[in-house]
Protein backbone atom coordinates (compact mmCIF):
# COMPACT_ATOMS: atom_id res chain seq x y z
CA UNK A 1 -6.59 -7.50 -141.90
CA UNK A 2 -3.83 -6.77 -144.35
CA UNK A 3 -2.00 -9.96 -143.71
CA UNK A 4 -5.60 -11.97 -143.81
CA UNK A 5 -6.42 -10.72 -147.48
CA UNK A 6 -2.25 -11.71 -148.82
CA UNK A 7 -2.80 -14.86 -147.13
CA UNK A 8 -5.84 -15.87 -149.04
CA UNK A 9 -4.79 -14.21 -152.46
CA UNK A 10 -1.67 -16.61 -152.22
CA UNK A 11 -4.22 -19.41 -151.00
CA UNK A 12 -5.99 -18.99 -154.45
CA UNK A 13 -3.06 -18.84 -156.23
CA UNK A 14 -1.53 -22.31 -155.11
CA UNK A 15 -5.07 -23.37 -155.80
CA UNK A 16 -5.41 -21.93 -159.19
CA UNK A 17 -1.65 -22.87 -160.10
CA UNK A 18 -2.12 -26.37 -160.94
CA UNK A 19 -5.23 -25.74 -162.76
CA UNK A 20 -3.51 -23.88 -165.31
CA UNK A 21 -0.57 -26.07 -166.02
CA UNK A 22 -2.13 -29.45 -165.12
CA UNK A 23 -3.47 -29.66 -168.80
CA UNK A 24 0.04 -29.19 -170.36
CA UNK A 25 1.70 -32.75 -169.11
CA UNK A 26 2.02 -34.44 -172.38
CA UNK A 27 4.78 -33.11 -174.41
CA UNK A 28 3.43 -32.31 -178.10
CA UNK A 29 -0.27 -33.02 -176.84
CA UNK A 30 -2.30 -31.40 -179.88
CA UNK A 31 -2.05 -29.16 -182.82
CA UNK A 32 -3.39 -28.46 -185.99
CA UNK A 33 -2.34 -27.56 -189.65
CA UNK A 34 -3.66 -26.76 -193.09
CA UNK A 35 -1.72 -26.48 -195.90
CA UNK A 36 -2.36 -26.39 -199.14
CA UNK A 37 -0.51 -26.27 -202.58
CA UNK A 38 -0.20 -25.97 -206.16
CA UNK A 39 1.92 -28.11 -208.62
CA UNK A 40 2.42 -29.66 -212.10
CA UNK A 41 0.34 -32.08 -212.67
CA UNK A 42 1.05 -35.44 -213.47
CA UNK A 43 0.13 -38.88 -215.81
CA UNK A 44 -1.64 -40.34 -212.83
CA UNK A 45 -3.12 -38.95 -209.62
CA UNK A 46 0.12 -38.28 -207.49
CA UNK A 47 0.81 -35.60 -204.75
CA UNK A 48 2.98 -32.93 -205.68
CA UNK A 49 5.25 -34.92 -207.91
CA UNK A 50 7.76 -31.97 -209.30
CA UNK A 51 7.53 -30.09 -206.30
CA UNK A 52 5.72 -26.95 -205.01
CA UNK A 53 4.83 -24.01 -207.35
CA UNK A 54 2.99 -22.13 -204.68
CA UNK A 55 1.93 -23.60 -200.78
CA UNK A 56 0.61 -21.87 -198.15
CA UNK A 57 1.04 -23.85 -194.71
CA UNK A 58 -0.68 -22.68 -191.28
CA UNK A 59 -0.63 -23.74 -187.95
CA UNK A 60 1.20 -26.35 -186.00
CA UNK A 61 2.26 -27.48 -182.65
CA UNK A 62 0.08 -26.25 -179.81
CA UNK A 63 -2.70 -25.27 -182.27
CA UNK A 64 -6.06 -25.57 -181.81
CA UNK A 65 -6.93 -24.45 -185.33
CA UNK A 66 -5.60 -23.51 -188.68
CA UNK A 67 -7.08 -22.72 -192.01
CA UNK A 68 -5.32 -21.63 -195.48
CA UNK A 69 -6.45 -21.16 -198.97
CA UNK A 70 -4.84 -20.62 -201.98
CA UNK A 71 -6.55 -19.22 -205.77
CA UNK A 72 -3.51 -18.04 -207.79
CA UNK A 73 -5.61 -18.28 -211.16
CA UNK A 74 -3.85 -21.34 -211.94
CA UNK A 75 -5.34 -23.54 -209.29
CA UNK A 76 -7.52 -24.01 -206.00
CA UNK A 77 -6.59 -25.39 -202.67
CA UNK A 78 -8.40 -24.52 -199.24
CA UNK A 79 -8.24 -26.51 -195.64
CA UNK A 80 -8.67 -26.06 -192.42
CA UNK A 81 -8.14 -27.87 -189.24
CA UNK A 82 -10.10 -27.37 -185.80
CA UNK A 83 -10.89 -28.62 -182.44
CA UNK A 84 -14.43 -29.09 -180.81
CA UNK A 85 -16.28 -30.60 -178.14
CA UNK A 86 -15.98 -31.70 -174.37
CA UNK A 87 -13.02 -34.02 -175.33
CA UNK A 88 -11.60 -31.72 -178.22
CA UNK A 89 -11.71 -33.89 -181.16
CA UNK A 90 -10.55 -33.11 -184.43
CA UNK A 91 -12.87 -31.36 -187.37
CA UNK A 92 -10.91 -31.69 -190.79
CA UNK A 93 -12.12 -29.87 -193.80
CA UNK A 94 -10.77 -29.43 -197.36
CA UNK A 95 -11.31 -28.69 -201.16
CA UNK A 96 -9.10 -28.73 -203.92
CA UNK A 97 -10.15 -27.55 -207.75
CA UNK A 98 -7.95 -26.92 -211.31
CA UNK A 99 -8.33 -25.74 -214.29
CA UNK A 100 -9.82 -28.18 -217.07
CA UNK A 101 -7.27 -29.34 -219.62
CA UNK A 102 -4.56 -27.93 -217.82
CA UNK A 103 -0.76 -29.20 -216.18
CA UNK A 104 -1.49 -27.56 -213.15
CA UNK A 105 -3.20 -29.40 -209.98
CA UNK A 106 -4.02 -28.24 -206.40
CA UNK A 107 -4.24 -30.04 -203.33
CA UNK A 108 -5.37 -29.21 -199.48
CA UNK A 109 -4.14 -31.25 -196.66
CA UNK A 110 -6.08 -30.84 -192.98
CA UNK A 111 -3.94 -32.80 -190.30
CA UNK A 112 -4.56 -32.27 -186.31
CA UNK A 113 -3.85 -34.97 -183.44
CA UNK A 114 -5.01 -34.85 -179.92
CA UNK A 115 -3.24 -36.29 -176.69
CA UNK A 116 -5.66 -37.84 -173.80
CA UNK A 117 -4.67 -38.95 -170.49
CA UNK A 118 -7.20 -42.15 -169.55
CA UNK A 119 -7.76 -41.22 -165.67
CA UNK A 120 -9.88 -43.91 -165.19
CA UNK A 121 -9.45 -46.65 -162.26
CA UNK A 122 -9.90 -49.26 -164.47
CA UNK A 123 -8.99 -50.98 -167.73
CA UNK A 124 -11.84 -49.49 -170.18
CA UNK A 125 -12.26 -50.11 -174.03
CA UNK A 126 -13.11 -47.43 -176.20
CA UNK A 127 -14.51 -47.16 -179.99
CA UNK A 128 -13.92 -44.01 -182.05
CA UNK A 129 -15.95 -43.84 -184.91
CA UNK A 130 -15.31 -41.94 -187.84
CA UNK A 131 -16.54 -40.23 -190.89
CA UNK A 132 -15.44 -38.75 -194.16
CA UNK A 133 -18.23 -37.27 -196.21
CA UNK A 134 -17.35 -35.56 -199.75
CA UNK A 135 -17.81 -35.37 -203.34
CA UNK A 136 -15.71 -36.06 -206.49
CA UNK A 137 -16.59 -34.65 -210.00
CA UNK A 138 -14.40 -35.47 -212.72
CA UNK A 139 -16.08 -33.34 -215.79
CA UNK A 140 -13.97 -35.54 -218.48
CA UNK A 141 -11.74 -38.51 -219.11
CA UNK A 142 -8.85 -36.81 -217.76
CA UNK A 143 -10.12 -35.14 -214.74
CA UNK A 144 -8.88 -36.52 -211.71
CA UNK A 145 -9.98 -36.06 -208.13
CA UNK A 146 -9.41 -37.93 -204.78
CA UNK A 147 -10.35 -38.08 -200.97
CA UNK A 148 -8.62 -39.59 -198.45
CA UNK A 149 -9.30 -39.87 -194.64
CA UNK A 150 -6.88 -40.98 -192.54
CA UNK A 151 -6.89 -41.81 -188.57
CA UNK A 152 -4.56 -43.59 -186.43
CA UNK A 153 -4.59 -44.16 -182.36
CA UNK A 154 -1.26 -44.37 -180.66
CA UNK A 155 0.84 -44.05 -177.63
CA UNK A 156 4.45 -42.89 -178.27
CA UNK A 157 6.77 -41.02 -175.36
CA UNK A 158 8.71 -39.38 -177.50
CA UNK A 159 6.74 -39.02 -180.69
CA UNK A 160 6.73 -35.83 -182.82
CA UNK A 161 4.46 -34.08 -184.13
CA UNK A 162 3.98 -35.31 -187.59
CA UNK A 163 1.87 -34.64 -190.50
CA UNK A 164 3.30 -37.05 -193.21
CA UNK A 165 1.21 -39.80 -192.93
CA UNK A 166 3.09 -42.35 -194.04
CA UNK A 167 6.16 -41.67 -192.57
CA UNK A 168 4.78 -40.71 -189.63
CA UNK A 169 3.01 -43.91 -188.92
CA UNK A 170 5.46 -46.64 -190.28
CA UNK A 171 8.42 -44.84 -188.84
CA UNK A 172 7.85 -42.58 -186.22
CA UNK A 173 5.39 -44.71 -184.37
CA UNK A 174 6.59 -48.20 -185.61
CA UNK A 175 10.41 -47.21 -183.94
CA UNK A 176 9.23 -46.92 -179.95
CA UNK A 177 5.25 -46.87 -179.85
CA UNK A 178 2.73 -48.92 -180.15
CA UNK A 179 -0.13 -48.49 -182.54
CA UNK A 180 -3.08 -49.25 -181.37
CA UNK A 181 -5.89 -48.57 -184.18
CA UNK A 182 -5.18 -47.59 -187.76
CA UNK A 183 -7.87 -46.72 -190.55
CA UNK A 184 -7.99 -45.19 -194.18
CA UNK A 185 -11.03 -43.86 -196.03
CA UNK A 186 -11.60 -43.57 -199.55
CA UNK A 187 -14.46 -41.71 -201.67
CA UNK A 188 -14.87 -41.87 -205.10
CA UNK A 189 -16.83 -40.49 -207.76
CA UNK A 190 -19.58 -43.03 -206.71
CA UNK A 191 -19.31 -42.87 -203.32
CA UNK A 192 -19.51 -40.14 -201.03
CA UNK A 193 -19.64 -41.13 -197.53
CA UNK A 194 -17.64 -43.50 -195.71
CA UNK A 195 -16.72 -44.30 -191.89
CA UNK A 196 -14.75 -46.62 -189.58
CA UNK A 197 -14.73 -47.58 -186.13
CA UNK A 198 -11.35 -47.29 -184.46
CA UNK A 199 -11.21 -49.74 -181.47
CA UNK A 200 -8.48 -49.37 -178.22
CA UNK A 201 -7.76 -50.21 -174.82
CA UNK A 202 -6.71 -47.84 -171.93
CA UNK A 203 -4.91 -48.62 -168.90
CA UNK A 204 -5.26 -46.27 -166.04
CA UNK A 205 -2.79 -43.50 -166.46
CA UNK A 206 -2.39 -44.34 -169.88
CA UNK A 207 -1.18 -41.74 -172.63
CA UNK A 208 -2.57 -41.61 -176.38
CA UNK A 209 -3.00 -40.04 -179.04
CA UNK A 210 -5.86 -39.55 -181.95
CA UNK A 211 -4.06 -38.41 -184.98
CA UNK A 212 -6.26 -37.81 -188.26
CA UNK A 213 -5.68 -36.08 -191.43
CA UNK A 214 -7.69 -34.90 -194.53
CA UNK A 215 -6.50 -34.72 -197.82
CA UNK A 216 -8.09 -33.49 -201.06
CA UNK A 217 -6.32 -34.10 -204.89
CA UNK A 218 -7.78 -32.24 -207.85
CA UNK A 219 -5.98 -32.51 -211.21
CA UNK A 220 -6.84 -31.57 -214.82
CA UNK A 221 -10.46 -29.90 -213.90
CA UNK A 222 -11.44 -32.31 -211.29
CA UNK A 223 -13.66 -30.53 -208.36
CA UNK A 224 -13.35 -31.73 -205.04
CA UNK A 225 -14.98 -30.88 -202.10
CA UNK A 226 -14.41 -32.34 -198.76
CA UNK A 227 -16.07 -29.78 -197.13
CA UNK A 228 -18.63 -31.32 -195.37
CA UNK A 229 -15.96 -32.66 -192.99
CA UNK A 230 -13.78 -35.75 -192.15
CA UNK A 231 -14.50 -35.75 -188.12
CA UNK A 232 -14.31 -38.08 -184.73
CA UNK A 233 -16.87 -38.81 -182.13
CA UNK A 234 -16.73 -41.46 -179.09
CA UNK A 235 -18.97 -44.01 -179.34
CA UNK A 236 -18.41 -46.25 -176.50
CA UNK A 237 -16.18 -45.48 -173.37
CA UNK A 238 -16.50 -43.04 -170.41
CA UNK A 239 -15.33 -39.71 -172.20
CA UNK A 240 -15.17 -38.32 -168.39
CA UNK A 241 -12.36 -40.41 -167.67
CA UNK A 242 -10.11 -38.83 -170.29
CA UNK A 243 -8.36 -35.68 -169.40
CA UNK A 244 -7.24 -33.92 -173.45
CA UNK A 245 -4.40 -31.85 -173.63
CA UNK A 246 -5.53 -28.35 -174.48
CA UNK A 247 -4.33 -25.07 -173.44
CA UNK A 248 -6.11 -23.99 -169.63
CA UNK A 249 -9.72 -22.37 -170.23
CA UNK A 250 -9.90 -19.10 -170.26
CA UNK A 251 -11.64 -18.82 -167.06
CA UNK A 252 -8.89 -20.29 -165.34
CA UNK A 253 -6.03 -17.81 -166.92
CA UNK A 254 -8.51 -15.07 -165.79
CA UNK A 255 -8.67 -15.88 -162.78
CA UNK A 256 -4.66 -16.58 -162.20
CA UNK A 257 -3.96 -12.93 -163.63
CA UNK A 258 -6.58 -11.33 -161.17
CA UNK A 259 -4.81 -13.30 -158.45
CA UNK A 260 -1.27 -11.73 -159.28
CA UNK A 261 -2.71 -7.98 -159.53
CA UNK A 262 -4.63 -8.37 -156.31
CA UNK A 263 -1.10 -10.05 -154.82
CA UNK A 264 0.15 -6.32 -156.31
CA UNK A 265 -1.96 -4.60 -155.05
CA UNK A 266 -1.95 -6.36 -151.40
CA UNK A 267 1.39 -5.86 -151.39
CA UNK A 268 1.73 -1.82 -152.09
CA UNK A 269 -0.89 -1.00 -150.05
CA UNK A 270 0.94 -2.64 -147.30
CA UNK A 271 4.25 -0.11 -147.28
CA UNK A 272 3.48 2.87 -145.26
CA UNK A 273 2.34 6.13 -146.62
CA UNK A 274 5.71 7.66 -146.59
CA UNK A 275 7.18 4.93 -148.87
CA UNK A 276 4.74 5.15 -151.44
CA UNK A 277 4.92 9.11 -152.06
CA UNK A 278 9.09 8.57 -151.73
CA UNK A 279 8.46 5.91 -154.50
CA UNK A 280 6.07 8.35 -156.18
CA UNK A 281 8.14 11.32 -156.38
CA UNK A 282 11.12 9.10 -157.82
CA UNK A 283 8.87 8.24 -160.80
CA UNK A 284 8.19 11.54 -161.37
């Protein structure tokens, strides 16, 4: 009886193995950051010109979300960076704010990418579509305020994870990858939704990548609010056929643990009586 229950404990545990580290093939598969910072403001709408007065910077690798938010009296940043849905795609949020008049602007930057594996038997093409939704107000002549979407498909063995777009894209992928569907959005005072379709291939066994990030620019009193999100959703191709690379579902690592402590378990209440009270008094 003893040696039936071991045997199928270890039977669900070669079973359940695989399931929990099938999902973790593609190096550098998906992650998330938000980070956000104050500087000196400059002539003309830049990004952190002089450098850094204050950042706060959250997440990373192997995230599935992030958020941060900085109000140091001087200036506003806040963004935040999430996963959701069946085939994990990427929610981007962010707002950025300063003081009117004043040399000081904030920014918040919202940057996630997610690896797929297309499992599919045949070639398939497949259409992202997405959408950046915001508003800009500039309360005088001065004020300045952007929003900026960005998304890019790729496939790179080797690629890092990167959240400079424009390094990221000309050099990292442009050296040994192949990019297969770039965009950039753009809302302006006047306009406050925008979207693109993102079109792409697979190959069976093929490995990509959806990279997108989400940045907000406020200087001299400008308020902007990208809050109502920069996000992704599949609009043609069989979803079903691509496996994302996420950590294992909780259900699975509960059930691998409960394996292992009835394995334990199976295998103390196997040694005879005498052994475990030897054992016993030796703890003691």
């Amino acid at each position: 009886m003893k040696n039936r229950i071991r045997f199928s404990v270890i039977t669900i545990l070669i079973v359940l193995l695989p399931v929990c580290s099938a999902q973790a093939a593609i190096d550098s598969g998906y992650g998330a950051v938000a980070d956000v910072g104050t500087y000196d403001s400059c002539a003309v709408l830049c990004l952190r010109p002089g450098g850094l007065n204050d950042q706060i910077f959250n997440g990373g690798e192997f995230t599935t979300s992030a958020s941060a938010t900085i109000d140091n009296g001087t200036a506003f940043g806040f963004a935040s960076a999430m996963f959701q849905g069946d085939v994990f795609s990427p929610l981007l949020r962010s707002r950025a704010e300063s003081p009117l008049g004043d040399t000081t602007a904030g920014d918040g930057i919202a940057t996630a990418v997610q690896g797929y594996t297309y499992m599919g038997a045949a070639a398939q093409n497949f259409s992202i579509q997405v959408s950046l939704s915001g508003t800009i107000d500039e309360p005088n002549a001065s004020s300045e305020g952007s929003i900026e979407g960005r998304a890019a498909v790729y496939s790179h063995p080797d690629a890092p994870f990167g959240t400079n777009y424009s390094s990221f894209i000309s050099e990292e992928i442009a050296s040994g990858g192949d990019l297969l569907a770039n965009e950039q959005l753009f809302l302006t005072t006047s306009l406050d939704l925008s979207s693109a379709t993102l079109d792409f291939t697979l190959n069976p066994g093929d490995e990509v990548y959806v990279w997108m990030q989400l940045e907000t620019k406020s200087e001299r009193g400008a308020i902007v609010n990208a809050l109502n999100t920069f996000s992704m959703t599949f609009t043609a191709g069989d979803t079903a056929s691509l496996q994302a690379t996420v950590v294992p579902e909780p259900a699975s690592v509960w059930l691998f643990w409960t394996g292992l402590i009835a394995l334990g378990f199976a295998g103390r209440s196997s040694r005879p009586a005498t052994t475990r009270n030897w054992l016993w008094r030796q703890a003691m």
